[in-house]
Structures are given as structure tokens and as C-alpha cells.
PDB file of N, CA and C in Angstrom:
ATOM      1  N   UNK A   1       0.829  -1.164   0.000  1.00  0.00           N
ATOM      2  CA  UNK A   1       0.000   0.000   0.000  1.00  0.00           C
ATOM      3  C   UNK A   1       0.886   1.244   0.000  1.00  0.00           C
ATOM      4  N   UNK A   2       0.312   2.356  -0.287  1.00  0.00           N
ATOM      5  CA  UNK A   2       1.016   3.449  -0.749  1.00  0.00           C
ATOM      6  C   UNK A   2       0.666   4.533   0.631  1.00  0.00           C
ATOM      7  N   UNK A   3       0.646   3.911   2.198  1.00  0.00           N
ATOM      8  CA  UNK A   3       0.464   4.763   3.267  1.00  0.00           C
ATOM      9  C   UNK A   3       2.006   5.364   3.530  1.00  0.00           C
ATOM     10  N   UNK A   4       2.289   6.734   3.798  1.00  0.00           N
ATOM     11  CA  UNK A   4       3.554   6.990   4.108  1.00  0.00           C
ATOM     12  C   UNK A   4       4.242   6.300   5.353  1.00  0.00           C
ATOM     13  N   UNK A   5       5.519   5.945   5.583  1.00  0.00           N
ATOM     14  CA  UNK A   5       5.908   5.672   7.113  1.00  0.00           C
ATOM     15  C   UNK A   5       5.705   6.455   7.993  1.00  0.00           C
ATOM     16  N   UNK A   6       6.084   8.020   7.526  1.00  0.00           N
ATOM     17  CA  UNK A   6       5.567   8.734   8.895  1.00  0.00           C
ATOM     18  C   UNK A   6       4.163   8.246   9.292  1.00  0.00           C
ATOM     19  N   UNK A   7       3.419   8.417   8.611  1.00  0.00           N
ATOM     20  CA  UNK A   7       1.562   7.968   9.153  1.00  0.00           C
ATOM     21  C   UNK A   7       1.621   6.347   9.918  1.00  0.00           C
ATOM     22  N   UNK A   8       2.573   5.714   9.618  1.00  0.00           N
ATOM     23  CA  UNK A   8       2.299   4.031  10.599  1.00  0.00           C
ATOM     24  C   UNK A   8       2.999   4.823  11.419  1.00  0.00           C
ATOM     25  N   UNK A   9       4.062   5.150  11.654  1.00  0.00           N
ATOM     26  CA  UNK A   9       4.753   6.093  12.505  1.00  0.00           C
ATOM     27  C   UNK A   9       3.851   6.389  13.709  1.00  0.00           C
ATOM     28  N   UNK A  10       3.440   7.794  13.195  1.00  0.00           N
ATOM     29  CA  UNK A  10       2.470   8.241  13.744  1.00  0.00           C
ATOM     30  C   UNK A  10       1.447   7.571  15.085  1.00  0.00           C
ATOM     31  N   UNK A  11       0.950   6.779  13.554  1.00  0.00           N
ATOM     32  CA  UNK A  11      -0.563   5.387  14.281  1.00  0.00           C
ATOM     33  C   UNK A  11       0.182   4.839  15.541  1.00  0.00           C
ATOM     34  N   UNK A  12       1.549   4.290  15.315  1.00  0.00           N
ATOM     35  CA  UNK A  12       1.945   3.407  16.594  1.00  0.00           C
ATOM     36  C   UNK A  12       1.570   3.854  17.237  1.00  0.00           C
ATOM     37  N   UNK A  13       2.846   5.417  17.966  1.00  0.00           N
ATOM     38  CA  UNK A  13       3.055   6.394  18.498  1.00  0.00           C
ATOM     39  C   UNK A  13       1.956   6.231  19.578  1.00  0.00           C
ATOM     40  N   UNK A  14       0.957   7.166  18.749  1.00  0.00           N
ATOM     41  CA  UNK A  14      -0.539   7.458  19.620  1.00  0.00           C
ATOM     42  C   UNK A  14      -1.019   6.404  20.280  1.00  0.00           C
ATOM     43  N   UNK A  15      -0.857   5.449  19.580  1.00  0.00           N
ATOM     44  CA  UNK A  15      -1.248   3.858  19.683  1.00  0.00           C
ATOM     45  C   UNK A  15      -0.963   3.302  21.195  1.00  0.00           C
ATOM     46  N   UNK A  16       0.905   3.591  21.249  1.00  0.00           N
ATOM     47  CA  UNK A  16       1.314   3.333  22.698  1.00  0.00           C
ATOM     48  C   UNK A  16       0.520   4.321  23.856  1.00  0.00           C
ATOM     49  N   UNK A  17       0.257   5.621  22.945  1.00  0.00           N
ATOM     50  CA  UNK A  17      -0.012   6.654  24.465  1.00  0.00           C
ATOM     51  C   UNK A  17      -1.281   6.695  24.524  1.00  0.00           C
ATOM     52  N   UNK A  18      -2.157   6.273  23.723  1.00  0.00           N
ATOM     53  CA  UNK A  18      -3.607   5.690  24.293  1.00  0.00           C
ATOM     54  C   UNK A  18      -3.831   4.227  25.195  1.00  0.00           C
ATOM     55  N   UNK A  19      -2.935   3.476  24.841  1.00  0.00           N
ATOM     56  CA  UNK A  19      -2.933   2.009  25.831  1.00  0.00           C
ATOM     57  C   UNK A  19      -2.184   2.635  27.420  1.00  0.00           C
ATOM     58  N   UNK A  20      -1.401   3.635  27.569  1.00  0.00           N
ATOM     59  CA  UNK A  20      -0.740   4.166  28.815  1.00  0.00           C
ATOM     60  C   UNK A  20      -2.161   4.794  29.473  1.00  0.00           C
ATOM     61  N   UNK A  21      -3.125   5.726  28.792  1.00  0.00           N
ATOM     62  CA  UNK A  21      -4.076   5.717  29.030  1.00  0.00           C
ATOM     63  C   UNK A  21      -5.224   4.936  29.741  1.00  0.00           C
ATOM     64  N   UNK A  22      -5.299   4.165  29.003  1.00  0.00           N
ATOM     65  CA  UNK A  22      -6.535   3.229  28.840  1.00  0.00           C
ATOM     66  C   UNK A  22      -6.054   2.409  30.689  1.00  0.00           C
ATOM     67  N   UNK A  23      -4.078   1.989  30.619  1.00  0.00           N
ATOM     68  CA  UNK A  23      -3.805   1.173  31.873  1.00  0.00           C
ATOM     69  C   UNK A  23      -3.844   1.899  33.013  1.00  0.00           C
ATOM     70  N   UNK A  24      -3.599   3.451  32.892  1.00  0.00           N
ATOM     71  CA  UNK A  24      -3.968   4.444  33.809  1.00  0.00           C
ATOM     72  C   UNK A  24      -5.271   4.178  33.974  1.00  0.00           C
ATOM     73  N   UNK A  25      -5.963   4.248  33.504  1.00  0.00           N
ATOM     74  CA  UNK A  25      -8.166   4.389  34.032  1.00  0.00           C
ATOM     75  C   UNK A  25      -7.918   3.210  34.773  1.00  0.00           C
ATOM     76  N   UNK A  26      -7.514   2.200  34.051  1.00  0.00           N
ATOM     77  CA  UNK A  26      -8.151   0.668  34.928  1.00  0.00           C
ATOM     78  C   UNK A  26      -7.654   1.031  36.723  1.00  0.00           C
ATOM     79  N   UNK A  27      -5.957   1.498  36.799  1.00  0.00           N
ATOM     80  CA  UNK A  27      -5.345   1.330  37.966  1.00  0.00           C
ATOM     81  C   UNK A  27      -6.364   2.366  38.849  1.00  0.00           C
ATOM     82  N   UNK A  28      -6.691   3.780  38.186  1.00  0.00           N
ATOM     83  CA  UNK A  28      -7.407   4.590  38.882  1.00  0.00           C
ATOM     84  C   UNK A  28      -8.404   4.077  39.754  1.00  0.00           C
ATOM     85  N   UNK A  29      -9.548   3.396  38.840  1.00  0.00           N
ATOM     86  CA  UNK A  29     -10.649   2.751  39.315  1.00  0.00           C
ATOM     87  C   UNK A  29     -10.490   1.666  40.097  1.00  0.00           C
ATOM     88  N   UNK A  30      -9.507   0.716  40.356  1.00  0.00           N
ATOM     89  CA  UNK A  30      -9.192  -0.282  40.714  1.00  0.00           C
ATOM     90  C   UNK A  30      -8.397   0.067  42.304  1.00  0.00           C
ATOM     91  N   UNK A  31      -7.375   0.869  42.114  1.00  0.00           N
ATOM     92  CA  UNK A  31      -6.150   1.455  43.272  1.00  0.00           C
ATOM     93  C   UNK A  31      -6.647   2.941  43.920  1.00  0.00           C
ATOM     94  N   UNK A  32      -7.471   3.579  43.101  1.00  0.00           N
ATOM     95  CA  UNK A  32      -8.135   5.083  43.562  1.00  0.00           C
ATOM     96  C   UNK A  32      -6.410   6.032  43.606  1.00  0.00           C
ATOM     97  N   UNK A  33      -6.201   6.183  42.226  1.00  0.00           N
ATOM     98  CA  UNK A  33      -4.899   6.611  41.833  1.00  0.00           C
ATOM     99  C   UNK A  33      -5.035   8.052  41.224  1.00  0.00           C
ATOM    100  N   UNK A  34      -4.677   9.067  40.786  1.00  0.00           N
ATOM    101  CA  UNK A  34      -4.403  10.385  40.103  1.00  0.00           C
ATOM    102  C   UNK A  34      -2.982  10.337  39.193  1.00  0.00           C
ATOM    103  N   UNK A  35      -2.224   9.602  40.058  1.00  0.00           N
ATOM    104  CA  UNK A  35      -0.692  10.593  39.549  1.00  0.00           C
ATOM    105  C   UNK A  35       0.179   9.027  39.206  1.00  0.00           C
ATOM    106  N   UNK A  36       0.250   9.380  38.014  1.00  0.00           N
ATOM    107  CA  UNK A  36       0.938   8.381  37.420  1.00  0.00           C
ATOM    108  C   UNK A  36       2.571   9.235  36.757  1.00  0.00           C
ATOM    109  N   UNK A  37       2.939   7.571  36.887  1.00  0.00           N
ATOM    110  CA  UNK A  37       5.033   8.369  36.836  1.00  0.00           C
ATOM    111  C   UNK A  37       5.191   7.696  35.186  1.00  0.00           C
ATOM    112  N   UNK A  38       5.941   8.668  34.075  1.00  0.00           N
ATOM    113  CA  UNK A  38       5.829   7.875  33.104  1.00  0.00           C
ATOM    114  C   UNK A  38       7.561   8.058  33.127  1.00  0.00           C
ATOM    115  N   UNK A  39       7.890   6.172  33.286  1.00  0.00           N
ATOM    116  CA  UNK A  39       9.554   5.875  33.245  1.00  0.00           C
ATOM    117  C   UNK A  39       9.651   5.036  32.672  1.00  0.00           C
ATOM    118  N   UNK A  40      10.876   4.880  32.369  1.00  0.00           N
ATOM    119  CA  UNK A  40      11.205   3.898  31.303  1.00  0.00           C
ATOM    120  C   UNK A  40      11.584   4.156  30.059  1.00  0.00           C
ATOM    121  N   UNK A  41      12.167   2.554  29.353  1.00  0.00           N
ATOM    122  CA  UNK A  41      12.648   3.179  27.878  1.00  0.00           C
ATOM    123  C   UNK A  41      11.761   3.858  26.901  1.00  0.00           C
ATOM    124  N   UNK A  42      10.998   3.319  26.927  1.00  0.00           N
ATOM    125  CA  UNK A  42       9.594   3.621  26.230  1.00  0.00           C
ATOM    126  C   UNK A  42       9.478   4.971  26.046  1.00  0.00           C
ATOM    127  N   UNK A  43       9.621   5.476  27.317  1.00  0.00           N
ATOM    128  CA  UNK A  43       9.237   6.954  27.503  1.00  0.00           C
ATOM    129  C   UNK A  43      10.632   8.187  27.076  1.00  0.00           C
ATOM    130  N   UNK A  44      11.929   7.458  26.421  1.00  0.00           N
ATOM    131  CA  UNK A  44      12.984   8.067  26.008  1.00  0.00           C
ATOM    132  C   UNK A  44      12.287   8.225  24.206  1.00  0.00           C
ATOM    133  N   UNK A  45      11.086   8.426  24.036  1.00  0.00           N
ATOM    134  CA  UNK A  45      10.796   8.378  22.971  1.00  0.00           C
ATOM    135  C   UNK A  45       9.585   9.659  23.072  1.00  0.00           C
ATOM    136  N   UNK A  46       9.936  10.560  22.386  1.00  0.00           N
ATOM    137  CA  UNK A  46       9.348  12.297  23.171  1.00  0.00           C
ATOM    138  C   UNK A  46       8.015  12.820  22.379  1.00  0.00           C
ATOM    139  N   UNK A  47       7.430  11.324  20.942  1.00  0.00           N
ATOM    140  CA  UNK A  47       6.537  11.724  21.296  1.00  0.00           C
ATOM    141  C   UNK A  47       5.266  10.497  21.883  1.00  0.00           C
ATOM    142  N   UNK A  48       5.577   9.628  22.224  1.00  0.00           N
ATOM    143  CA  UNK A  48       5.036   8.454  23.217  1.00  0.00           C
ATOM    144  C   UNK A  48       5.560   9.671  25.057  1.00  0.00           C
ATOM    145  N   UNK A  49       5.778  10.157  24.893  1.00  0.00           N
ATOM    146  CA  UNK A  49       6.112  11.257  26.199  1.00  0.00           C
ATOM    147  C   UNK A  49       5.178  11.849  26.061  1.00  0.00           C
ATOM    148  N   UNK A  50       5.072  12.839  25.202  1.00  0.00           N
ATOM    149  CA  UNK A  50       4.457  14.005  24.644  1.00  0.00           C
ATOM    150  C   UNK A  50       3.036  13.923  25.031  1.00  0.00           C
ATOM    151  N   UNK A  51       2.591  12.554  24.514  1.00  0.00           N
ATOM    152  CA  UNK A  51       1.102  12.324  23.695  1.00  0.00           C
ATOM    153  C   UNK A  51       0.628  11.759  24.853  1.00  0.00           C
ATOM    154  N   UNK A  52       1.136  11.290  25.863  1.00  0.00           N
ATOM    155  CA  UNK A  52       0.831  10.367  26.800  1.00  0.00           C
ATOM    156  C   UNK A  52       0.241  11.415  27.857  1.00  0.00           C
ATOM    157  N   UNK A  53       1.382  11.948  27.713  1.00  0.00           N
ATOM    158  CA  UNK A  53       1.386  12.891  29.052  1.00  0.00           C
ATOM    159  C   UNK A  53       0.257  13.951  28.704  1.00  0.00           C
ATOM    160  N   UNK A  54      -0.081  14.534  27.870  1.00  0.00           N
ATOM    161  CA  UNK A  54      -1.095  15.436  27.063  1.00  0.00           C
ATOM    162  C   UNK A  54      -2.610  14.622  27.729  1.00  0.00           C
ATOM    163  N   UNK A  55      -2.633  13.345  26.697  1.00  0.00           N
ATOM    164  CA  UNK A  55      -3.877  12.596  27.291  1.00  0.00           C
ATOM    165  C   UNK A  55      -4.423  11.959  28.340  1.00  0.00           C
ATOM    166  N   UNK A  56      -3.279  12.002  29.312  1.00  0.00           N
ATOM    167  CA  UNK A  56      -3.251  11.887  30.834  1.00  0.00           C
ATOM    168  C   UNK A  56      -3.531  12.703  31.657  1.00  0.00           C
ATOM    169  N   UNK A  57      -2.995  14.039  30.859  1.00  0.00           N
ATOM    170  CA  UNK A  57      -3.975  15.297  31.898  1.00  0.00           C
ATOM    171  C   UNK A  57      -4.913  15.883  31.431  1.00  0.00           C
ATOM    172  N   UNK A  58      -5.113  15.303  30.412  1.00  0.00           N
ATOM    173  CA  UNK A  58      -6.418  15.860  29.928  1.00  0.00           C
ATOM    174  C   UNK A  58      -7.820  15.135  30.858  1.00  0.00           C
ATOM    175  N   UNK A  59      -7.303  14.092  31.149  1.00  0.00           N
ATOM    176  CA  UNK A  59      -8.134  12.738  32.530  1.00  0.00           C
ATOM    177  C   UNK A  59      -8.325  13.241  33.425  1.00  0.00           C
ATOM    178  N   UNK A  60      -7.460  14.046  33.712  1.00  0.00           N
ATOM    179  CA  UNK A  60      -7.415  14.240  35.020  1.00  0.00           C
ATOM    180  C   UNK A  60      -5.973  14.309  35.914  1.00  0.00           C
ATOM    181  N   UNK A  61      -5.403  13.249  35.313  1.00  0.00           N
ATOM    182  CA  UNK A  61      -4.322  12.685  36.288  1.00  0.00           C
ATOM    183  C   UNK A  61      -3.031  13.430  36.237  1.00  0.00           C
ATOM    184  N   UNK A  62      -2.389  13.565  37.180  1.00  0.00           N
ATOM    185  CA  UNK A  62      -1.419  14.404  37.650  1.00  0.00           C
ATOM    186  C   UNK A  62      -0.132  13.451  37.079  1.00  0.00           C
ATOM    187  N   UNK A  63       0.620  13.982  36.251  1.00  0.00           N
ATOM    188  CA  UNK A  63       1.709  13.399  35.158  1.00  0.00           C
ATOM    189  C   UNK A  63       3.218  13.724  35.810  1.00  0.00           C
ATOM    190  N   UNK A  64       4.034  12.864  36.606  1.00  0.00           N
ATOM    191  CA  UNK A  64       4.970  12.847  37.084  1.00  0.00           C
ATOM    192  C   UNK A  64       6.489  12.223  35.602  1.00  0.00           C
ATOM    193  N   UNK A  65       7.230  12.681  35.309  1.00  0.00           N
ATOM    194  CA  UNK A  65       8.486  12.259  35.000  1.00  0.00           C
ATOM    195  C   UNK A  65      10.034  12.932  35.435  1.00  0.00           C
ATOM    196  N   UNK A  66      10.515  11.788  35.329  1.00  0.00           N
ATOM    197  CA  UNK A  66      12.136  12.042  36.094  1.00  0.00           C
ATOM    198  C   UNK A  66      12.317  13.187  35.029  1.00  0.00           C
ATOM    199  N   UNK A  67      13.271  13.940  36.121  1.00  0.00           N
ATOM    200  CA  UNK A  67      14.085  15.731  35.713  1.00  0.00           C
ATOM    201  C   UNK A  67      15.623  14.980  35.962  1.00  0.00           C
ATOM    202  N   UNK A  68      15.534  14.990  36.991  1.00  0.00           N
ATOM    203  CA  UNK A  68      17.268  14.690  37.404  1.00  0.00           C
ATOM    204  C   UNK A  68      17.962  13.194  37.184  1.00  0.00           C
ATOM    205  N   UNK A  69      17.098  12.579  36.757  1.00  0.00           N
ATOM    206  CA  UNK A  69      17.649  11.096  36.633  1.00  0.00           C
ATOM    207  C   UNK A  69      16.958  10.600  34.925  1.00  0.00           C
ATOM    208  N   UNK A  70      17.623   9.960  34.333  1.00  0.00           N
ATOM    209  CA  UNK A  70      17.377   9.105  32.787  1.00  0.00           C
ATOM    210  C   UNK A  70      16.043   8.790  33.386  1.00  0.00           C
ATOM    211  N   UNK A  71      15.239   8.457  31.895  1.00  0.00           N
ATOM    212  CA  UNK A  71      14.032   7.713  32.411  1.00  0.00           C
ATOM    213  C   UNK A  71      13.937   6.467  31.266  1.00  0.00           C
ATOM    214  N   UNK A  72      15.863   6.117  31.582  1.00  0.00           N
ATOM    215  CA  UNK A  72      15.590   4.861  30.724  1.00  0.00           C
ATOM    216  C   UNK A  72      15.326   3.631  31.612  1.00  0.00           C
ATOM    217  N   UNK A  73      15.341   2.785  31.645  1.00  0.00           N
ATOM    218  CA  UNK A  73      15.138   1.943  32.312  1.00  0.00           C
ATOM    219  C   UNK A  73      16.065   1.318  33.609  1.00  0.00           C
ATOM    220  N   UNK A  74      17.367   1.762  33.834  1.00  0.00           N
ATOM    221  CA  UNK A  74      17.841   2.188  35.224  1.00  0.00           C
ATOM    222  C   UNK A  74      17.464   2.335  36.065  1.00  0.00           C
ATOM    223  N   UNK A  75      16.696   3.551  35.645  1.00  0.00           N
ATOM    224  CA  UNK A  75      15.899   4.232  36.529  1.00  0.00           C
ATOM    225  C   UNK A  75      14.108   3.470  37.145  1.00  0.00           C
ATOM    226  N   UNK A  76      14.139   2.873  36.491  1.00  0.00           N
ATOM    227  CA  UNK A  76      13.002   2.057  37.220  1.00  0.00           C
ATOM    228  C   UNK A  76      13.184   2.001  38.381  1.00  0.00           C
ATOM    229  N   UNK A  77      14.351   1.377  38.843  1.00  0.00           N
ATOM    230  CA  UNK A  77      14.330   1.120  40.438  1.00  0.00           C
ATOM    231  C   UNK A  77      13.929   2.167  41.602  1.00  0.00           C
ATOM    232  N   UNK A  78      14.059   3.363  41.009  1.00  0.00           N
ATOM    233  CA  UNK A  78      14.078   4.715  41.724  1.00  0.00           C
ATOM    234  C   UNK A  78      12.372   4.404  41.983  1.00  0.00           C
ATOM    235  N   UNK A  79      11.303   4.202  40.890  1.00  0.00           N
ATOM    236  CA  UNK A  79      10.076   4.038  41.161  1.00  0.00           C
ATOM    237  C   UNK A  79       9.478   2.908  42.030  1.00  0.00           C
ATOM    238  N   UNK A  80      10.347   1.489  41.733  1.00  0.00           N
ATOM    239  CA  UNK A  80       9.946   0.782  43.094  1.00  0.00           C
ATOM    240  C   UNK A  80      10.488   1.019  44.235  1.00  0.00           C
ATOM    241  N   UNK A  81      11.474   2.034  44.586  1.00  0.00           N
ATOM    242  CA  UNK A  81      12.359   2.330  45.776  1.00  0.00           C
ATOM    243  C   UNK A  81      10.366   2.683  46.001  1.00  0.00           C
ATOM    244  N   UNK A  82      10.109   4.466  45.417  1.00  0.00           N
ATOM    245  CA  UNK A  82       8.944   4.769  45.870  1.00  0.00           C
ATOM    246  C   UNK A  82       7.685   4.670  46.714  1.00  0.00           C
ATOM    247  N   UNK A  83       7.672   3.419  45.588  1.00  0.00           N
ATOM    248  CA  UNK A  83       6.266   2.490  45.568  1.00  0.00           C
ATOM    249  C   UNK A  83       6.563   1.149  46.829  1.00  0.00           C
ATOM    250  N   UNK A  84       7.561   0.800  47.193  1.00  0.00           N
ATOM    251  CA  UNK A  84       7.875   0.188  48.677  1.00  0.00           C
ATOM    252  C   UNK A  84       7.713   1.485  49.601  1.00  0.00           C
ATOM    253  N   UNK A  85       8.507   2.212  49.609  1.00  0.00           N
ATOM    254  CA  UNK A  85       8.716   3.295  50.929  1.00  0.00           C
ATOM    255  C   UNK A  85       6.911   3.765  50.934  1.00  0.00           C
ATOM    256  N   UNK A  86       6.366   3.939  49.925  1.00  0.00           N
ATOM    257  CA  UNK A  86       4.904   4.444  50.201  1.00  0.00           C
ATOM    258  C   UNK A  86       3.923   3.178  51.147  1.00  0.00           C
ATOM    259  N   UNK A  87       4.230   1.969  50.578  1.00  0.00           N
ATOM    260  CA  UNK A  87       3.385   0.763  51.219  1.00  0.00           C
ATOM    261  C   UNK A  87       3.948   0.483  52.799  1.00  0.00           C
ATOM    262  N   UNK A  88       5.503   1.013  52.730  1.00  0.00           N
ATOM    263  CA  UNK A  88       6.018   0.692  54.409  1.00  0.00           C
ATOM    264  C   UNK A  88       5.260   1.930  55.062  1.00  0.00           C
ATOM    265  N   UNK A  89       4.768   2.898  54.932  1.00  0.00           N
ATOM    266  CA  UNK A  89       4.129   3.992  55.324  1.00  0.00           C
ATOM    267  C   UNK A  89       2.828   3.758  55.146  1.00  0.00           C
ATOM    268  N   UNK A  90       1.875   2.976  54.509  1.00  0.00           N
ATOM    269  CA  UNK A  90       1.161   2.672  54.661  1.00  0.00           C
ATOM    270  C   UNK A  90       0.250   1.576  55.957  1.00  0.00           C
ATOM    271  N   UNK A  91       1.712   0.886  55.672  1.00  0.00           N
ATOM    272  CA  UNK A  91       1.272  -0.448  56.683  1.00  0.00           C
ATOM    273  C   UNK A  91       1.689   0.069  58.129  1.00  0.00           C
ATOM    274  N   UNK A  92       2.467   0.740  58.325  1.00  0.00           N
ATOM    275  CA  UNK A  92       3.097   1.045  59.172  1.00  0.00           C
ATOM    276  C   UNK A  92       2.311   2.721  60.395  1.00  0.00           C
ATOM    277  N   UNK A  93       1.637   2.953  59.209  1.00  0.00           N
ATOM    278  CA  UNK A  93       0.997   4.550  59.990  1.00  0.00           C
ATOM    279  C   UNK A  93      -0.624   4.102  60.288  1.00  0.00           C
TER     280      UNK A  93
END
């Protein structure tokens, strides 16, 4: 077919930052969540960043990404450091 690459391009793109979407609603409704962290390799890709983060606050939800640290996948650990220290404060208070 005679579709340009930019346009599959494109389609992915949005493609990924509507499914970041879509897994944001479920956790919301499910965990009673707002603020989602977008890390990872995935997200070294600015406009799966861009588009994500756009249609995430357009939801509602409060859009967190690393400033001072890569948000390649390294850096993951920094988010389960988080996501433990929040549940030891949970269980614990």
C-alpha cells in the first residue's frame, strides 16, 4: 500500500499513548490513583512522552516524569524504591 511511514509512525506512536491511558483508568478505578510516573525506555521516545502525558492530563491525572535522573530503564528502580517506601508507610501509619 502506498500509506507513508511517517503515518504508521504516527498510528503506533498514539497507539502506545492511548494504551498508557486506557492502563492508567483501569489502575485509577481499581487502586483510587491520580498521579501516574511515566519511566522507562519507552518513555525516552518524546513523542510516546508528549502524547501520553497530554492525554493523561487531559483525565485528570497528575503526570509525574524524572528531571534529574534518565528515564531509561535504570531508573526504574528509583520508582519501586517509591512504591515500597509508600506501602512501608502505609502499613506502618
Amino acid at each position: 500500500q502506498n500509506t507513508p511511514i511517517s503515518h504508521i509512525s504516527a498510528k503506533f506512536h498514539n497507539t502506545l499513548a492511548h494504551v498508557v491511558v486506557s492502563v492508567s483508568e483501569i489502575a485509577r478505578k481499581k487502586h483510587n490513583i491520580d498521579t501516574v510516573v511515566l519511566t522507562g525506555g519507552v518513555f525516552l521516545n518524546k513523542r510516546v512522552l508528549y502524547e501520553s502525558s497530554k492525554l493523561l492530563e487531559r483525565k485528570g491525572f497528575e503526570v509525574l516524569r524524572p528531571i534529574n535522573y534518565s528515564p531509561n530503564d535504570e531508573s526504574i528502580s528509583l520508582g519501586q524504591i517509591a512504591y515500597a517506601l509508600n506501602q512501608l508507610k502505609t502499613d506502618f501509619c
